[in-house]
N, C-alpha and C. Protein backbone atom coordinates (compact mmCIF):
# COMPACT_ATOMS: atom_id res chain seq x y z
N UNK A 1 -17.66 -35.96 66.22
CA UNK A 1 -17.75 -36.15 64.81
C UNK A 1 -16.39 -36.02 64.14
N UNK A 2 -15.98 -35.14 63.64
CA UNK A 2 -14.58 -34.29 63.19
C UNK A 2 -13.94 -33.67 64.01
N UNK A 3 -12.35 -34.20 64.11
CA UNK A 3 -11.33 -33.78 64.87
C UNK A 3 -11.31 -32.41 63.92
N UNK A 4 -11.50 -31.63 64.51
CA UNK A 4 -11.16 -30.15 64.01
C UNK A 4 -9.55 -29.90 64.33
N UNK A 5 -8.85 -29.59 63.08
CA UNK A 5 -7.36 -29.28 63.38
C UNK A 5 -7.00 -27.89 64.32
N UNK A 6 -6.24 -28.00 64.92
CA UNK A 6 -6.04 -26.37 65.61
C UNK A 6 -5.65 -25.40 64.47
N UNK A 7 -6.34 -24.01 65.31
CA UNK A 7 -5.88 -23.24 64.58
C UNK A 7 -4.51 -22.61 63.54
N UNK A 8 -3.52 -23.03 64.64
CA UNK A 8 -2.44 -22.27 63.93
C UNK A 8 -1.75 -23.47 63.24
N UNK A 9 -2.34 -24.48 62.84
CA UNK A 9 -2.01 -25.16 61.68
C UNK A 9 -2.64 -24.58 60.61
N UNK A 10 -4.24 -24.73 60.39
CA UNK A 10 -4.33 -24.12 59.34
C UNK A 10 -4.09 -22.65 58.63
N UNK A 11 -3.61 -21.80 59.61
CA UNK A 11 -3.16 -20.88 59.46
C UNK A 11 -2.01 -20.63 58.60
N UNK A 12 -0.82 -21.64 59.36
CA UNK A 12 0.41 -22.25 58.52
C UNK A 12 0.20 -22.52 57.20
N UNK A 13 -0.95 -23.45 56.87
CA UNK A 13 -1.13 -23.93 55.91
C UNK A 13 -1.83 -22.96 54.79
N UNK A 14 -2.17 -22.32 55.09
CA UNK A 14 -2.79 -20.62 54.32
C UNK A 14 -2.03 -20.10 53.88
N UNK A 15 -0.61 -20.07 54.74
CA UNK A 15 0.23 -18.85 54.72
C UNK A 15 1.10 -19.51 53.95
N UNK A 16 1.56 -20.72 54.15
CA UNK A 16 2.00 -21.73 52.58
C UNK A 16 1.72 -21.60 51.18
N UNK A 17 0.43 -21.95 51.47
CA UNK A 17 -0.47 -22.09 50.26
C UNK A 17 0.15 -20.56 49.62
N UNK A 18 -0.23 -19.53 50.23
CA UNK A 18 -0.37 -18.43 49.75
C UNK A 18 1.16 -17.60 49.09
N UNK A 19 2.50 -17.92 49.85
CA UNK A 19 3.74 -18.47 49.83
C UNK A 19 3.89 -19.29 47.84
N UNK A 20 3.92 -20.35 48.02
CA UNK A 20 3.82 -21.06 47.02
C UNK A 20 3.23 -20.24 45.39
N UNK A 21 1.85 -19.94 45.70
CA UNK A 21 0.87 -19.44 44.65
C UNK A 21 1.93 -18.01 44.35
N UNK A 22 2.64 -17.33 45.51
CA UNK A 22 3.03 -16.34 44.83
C UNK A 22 4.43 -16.53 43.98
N UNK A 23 5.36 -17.40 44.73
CA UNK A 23 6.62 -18.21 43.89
C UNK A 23 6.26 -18.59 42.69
N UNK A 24 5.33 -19.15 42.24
CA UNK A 24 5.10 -19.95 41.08
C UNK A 24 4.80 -19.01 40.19
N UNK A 25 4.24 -17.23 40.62
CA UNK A 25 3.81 -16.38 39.73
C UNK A 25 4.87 -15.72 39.18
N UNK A 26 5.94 -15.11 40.28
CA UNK A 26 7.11 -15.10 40.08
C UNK A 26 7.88 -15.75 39.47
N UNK A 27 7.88 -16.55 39.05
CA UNK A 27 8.96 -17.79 38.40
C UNK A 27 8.75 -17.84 37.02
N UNK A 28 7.49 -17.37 36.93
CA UNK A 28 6.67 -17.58 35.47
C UNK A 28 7.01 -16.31 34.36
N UNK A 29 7.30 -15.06 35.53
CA UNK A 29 7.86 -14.13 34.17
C UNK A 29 7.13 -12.78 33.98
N UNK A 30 5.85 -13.58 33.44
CA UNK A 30 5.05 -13.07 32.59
C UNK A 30 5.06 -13.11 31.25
N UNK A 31 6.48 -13.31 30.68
CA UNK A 31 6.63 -13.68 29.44
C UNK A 31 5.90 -13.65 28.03
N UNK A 32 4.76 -13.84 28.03
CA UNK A 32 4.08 -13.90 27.51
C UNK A 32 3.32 -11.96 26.65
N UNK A 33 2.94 -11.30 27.36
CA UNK A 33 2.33 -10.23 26.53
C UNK A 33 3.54 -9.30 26.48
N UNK A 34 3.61 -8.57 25.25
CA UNK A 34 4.84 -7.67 25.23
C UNK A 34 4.04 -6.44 24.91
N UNK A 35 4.34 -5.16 25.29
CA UNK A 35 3.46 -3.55 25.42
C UNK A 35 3.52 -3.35 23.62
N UNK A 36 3.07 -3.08 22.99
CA UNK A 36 2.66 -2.45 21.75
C UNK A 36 3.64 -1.76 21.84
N UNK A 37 4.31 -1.55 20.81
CA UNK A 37 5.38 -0.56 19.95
C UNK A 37 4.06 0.65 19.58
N UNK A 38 4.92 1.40 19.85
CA UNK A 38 3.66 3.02 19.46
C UNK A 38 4.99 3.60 18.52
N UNK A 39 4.14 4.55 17.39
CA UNK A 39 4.87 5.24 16.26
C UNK A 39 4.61 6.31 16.58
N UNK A 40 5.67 7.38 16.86
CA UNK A 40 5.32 8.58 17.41
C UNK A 40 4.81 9.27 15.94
N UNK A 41 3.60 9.97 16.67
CA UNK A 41 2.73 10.98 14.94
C UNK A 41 4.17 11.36 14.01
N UNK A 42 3.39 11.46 12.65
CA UNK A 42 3.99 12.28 11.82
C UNK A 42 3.38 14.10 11.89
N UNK A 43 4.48 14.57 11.77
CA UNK A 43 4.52 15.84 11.13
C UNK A 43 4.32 16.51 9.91
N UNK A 44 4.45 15.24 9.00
CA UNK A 44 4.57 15.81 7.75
C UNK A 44 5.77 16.23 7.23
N UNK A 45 6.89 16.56 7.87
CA UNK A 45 7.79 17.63 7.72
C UNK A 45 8.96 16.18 7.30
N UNK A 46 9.45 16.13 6.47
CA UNK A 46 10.41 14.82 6.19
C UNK A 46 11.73 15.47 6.96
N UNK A 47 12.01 14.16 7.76
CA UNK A 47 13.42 13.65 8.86
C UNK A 47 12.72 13.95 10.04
N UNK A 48 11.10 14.02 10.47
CA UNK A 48 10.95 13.90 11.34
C UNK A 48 9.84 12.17 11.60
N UNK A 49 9.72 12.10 10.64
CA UNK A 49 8.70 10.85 10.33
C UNK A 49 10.07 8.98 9.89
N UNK A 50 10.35 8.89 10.85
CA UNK A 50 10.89 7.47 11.63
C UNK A 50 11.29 6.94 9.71
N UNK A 51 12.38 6.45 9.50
CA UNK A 51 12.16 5.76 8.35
C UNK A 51 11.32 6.59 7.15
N UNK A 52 11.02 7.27 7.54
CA UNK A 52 10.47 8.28 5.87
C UNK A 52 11.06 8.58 4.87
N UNK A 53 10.46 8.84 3.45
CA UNK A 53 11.05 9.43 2.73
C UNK A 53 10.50 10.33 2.31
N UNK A 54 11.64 11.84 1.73
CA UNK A 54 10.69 12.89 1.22
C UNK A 54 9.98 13.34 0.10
N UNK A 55 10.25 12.02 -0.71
CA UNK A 55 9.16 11.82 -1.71
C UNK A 55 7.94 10.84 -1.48
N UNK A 56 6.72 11.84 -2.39
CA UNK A 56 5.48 10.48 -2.76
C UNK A 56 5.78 9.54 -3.23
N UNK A 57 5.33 8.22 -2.53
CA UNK A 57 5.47 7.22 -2.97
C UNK A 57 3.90 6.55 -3.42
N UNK A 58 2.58 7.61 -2.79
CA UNK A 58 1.44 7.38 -3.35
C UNK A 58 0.59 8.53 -3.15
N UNK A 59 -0.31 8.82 -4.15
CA UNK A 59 -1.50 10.03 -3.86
C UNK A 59 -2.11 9.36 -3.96
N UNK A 60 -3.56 10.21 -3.41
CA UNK A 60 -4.72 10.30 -3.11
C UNK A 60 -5.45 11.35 -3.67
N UNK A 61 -6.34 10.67 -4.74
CA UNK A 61 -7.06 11.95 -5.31
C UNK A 61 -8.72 11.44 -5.35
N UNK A 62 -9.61 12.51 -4.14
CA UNK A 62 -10.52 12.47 -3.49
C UNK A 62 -11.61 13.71 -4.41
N UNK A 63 -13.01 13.56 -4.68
CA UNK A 63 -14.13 14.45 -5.00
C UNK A 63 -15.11 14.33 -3.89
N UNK A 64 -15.21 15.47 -4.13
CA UNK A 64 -16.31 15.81 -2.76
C UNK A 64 -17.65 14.97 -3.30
N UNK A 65 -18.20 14.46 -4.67
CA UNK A 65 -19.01 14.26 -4.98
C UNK A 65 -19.08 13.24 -6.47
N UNK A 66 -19.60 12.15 -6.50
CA UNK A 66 -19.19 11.73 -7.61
C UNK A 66 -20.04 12.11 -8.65
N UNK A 67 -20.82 13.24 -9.10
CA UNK A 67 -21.81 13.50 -10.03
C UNK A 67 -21.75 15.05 -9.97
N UNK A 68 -22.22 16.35 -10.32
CA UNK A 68 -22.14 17.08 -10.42
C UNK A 68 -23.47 17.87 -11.15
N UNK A 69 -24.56 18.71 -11.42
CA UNK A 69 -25.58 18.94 -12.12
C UNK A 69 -24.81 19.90 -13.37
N UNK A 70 -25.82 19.01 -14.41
CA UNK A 70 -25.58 19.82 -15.81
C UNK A 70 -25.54 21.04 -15.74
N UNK A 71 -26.66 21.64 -15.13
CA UNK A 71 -26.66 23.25 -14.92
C UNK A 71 -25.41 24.32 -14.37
N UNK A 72 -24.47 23.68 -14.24
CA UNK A 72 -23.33 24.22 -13.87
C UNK A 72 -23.53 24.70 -13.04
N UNK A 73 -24.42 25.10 -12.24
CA UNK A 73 -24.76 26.02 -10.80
C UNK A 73 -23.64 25.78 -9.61
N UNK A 74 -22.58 24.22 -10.06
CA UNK A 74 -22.09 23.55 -8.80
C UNK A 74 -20.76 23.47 -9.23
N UNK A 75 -19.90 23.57 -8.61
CA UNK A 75 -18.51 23.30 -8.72
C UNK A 75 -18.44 21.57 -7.16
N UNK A 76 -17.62 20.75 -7.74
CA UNK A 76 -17.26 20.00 -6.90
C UNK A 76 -16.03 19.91 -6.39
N UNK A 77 -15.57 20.01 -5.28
CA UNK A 77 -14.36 19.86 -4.67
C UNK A 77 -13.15 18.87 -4.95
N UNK A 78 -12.27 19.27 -5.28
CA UNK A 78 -10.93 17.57 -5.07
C UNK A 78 -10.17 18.53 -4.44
N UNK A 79 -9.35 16.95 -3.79
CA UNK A 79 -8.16 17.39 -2.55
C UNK A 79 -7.32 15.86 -3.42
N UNK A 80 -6.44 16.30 -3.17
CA UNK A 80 -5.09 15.71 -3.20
C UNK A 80 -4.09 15.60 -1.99
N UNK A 81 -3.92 14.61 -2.30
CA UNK A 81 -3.18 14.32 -0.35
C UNK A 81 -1.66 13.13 -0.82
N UNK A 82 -0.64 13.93 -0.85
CA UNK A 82 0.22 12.90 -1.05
C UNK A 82 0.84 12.63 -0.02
N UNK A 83 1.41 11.13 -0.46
CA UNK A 83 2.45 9.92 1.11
C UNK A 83 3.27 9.54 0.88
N UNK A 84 4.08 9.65 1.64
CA UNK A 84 5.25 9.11 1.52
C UNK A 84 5.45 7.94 1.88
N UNK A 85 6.01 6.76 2.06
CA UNK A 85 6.47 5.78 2.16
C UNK A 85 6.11 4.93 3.41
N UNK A 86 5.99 5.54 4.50
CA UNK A 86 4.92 5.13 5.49
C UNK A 86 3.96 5.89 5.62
N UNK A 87 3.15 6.16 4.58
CA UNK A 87 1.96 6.41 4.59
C UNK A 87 0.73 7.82 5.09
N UNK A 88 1.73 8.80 5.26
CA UNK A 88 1.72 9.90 6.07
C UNK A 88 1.83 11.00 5.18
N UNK A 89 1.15 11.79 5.14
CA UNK A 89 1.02 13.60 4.34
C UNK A 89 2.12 13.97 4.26
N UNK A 90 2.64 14.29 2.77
CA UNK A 90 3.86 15.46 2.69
C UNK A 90 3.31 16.46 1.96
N UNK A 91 3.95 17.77 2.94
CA UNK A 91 3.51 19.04 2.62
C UNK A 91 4.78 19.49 2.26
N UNK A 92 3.78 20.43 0.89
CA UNK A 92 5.14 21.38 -0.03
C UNK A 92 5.09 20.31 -1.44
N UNK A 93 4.40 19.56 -1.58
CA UNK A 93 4.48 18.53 -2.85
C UNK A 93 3.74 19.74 -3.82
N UNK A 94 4.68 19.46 -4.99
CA UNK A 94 4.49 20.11 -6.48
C UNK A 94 3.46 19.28 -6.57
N UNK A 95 1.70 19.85 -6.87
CA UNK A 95 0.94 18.79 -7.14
C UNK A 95 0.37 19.43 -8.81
N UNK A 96 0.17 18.77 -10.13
CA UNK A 96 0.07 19.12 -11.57
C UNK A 96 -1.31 18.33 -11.67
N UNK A 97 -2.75 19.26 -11.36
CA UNK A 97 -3.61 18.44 -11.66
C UNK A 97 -4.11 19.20 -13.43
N UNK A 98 -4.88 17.50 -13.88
CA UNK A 98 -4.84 17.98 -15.44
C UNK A 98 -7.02 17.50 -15.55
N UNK A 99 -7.66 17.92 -16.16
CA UNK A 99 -8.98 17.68 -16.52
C UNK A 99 -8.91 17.11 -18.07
N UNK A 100 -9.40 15.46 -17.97
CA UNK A 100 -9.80 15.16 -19.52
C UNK A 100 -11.59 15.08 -19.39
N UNK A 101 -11.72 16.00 -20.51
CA UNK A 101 -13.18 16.14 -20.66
C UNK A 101 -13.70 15.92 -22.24
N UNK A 102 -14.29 14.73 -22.55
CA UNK A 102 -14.55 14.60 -23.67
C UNK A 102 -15.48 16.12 -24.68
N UNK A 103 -16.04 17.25 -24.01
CA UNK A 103 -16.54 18.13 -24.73
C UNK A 103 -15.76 18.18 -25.67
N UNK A 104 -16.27 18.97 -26.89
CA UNK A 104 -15.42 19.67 -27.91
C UNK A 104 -14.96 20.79 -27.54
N UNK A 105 -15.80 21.17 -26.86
CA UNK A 105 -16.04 23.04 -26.78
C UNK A 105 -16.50 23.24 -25.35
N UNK A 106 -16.24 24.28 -24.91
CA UNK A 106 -17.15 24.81 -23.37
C UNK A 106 -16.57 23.42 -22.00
N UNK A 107 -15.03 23.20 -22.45
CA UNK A 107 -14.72 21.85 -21.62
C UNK A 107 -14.98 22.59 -19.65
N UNK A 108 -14.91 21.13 -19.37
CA UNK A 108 -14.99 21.66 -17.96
C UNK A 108 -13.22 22.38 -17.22
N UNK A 109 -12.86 23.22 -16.19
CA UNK A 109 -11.30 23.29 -15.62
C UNK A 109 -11.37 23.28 -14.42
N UNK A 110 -10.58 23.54 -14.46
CA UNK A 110 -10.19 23.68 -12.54
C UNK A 110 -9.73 25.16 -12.11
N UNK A 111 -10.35 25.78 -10.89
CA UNK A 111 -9.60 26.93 -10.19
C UNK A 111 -9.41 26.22 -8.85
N UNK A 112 -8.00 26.72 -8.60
CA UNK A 112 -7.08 26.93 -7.39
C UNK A 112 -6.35 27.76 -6.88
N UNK A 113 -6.28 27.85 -5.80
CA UNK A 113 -5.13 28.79 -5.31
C UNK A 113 -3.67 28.88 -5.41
N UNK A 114 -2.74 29.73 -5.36
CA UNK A 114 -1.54 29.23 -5.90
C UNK A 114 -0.72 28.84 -4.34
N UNK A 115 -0.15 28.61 -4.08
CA UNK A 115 1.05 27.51 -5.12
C UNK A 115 0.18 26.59 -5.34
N UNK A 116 0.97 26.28 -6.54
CA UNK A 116 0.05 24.74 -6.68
C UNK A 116 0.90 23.39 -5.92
N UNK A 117 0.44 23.57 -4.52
CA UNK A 117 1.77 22.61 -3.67
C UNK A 117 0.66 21.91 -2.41
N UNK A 118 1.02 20.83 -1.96
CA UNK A 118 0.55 20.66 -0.80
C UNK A 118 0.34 21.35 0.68
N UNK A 119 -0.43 21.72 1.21
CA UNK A 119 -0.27 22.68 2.16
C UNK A 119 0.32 21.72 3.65
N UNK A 120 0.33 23.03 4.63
CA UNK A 120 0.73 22.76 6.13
C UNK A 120 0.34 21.13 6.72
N UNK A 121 -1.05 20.83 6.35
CA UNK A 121 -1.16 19.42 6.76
C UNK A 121 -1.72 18.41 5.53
N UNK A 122 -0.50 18.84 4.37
CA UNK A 122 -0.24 17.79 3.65
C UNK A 122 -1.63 17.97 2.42
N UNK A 123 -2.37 18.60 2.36
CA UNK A 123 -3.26 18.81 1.30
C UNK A 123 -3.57 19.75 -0.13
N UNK A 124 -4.09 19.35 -1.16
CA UNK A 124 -4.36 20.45 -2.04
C UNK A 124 -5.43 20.61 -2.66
N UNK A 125 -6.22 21.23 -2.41
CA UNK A 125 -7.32 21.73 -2.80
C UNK A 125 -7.91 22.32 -4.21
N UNK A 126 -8.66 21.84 -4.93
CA UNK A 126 -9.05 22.86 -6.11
C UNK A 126 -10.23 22.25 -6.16
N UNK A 127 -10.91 23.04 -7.26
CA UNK A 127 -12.42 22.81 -7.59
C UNK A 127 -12.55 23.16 -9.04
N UNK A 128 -13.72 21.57 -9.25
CA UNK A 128 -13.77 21.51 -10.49
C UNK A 128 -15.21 22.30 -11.02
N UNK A 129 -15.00 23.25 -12.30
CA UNK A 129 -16.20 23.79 -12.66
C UNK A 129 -16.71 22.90 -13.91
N UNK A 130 -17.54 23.55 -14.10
CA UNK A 130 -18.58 22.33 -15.05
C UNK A 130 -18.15 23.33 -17.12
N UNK A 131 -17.94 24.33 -17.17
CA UNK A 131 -17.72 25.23 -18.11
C UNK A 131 -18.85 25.59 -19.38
N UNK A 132 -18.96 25.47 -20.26
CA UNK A 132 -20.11 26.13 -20.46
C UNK A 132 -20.73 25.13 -21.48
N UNK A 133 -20.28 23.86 -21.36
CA UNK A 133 -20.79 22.73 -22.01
C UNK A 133 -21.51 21.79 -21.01
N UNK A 134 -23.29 21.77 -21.25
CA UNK A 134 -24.36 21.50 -20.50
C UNK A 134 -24.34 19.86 -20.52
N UNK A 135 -23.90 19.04 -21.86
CA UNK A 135 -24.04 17.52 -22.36
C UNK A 135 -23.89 16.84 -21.07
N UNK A 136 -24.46 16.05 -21.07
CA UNK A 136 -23.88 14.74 -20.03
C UNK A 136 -22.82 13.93 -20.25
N UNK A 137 -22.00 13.94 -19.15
CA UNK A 137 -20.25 13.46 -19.70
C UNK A 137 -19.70 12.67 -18.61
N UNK A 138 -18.70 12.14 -18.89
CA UNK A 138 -17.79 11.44 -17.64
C UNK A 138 -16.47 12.45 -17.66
N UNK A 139 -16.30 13.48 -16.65
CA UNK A 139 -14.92 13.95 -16.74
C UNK A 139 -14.07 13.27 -16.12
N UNK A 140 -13.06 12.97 -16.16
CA UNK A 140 -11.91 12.48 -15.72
C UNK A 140 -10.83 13.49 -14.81
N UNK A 141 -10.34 13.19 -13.52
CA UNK A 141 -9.44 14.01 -13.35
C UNK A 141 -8.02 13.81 -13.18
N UNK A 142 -6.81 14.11 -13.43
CA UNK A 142 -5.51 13.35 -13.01
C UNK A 142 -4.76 14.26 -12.10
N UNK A 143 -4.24 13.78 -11.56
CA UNK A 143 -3.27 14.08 -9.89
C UNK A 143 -2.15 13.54 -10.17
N UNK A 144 -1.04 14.59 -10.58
CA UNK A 144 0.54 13.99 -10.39
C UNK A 144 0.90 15.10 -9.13
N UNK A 145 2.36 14.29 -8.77
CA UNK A 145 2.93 14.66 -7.88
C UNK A 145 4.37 13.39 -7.80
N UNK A 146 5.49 14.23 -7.71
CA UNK A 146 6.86 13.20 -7.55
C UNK A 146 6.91 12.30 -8.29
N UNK A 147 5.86 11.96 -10.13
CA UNK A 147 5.55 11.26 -11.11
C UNK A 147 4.93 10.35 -10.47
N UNK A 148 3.98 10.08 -9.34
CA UNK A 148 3.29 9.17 -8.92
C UNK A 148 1.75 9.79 -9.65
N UNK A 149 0.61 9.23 -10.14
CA UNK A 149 -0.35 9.51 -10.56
C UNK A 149 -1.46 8.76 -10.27
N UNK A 150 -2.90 9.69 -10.52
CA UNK A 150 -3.98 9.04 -9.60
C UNK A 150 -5.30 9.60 -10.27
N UNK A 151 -6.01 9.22 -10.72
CA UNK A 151 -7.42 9.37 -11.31
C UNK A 151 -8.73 9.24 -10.40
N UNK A 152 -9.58 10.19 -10.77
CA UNK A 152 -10.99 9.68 -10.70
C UNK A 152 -11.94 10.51 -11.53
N UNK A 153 -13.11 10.19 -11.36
CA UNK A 153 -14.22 10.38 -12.20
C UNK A 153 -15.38 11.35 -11.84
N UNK A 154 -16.04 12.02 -12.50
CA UNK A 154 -16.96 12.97 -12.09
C UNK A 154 -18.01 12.72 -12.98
N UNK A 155 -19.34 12.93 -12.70
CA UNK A 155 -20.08 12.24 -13.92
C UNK A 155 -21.38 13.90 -14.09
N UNK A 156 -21.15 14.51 -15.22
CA UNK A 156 -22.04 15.49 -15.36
C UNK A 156 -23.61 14.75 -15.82
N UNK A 157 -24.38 15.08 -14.96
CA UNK A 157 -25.80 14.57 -14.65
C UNK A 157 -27.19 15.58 -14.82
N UNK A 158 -28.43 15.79 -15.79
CA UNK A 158 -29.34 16.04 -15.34
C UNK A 158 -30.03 16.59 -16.57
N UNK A 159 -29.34 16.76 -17.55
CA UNK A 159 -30.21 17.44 -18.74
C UNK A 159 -30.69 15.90 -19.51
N UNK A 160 -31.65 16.38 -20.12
CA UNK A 160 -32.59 15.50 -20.53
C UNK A 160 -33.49 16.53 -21.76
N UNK A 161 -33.35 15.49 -22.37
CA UNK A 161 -34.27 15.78 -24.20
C UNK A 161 -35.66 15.42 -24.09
N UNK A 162 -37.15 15.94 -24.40
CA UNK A 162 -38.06 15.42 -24.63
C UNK A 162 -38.81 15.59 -25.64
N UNK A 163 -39.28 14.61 -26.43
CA UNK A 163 -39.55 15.27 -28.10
C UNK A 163 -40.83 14.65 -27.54
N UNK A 164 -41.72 15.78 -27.77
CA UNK A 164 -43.42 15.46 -28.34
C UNK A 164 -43.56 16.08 -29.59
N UNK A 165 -45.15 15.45 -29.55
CA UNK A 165 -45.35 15.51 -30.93
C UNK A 165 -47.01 15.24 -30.97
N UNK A 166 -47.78 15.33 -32.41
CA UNK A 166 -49.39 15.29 -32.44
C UNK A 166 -49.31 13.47 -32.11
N UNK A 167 -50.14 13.49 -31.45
CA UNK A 167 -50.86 11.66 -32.06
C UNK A 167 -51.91 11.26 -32.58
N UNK A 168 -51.58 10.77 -33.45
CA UNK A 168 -52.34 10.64 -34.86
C UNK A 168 -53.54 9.22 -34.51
């Protein structure tokens, strides 16, 4: 039927083949994918963060909750987190938070701990109390730091009026 070739031809011809396929892989490079650039972590600590600077160039001003109950029973949390320039926590930031609260009277404030500065991994903490005005309100809060500034909103929620009366 078929002249079957001898063995140690096709053998040759394997060992070619195989020869060749690896030259051509070689030749090629790889060229093509390059390893990801990695940014070694920040510290926080400015001149250790690549290109940083040691001022905010943006805050972050975060509530644990966007509503709060009229009853004052609740204080809600804010943190303040300022960045510098690539985007990373600086600790030791002078942070000046201020409360606008439309009450007249009994406005809502803030307690914190002192300094009033960013801590070890770049944060500042305070909590907002409700004060002794029950109305339903939108408080406002503001976050400076390095004159960069940052708002958000708290919304006092839950008292309610009900007028009855005879029906006639």
């Amino acid at each position: 039927m078929f002249n079957r070739p001898p063995n140690r031809i096709c053998s040759f011809f394997k060992i070619l083949l195989s020869v060749s396929l690896l030259a051509s892989m070689i030749a090629c490079g790889g060229g093509g994918a390059k390893a990801p650039e990695t940014t070694p972590p920040s510290t926080g600590i400015p001149g250790t963060d690549p290109g940083a600077t040691s001022a905010a160039s943006s805050i972050q001003l975060l509530v644990a909750s966007q509503t709060m109950p009229s009853s004052g029973s609740e204080t809600v949390q804010i943190t303040v987190v300022a960045l510098n320039n690539n985007g990373r926590a600086l600790t030791g930031k002078a942070v000046v938070l201020a409360v606008v609260d439309p009450a007249l009277t009994g406005k809502a404030f803030l307690t914190n701990s002192l300094p009033d500065e960013t801590d070890a991994n770049g944060l500042f903490i305070s909590k907002l109390n409700l004060g002794t005005n029950k109305a339903n309100r939108t408080i406002t809060i503001r976050a400076t730091a390095d004159g960069v500034t940052a708002t958000n909103t708290v919304d006092v929620v839950g008292t309610t009026i009900t007028i009855g009366g005879a029906t006639s």
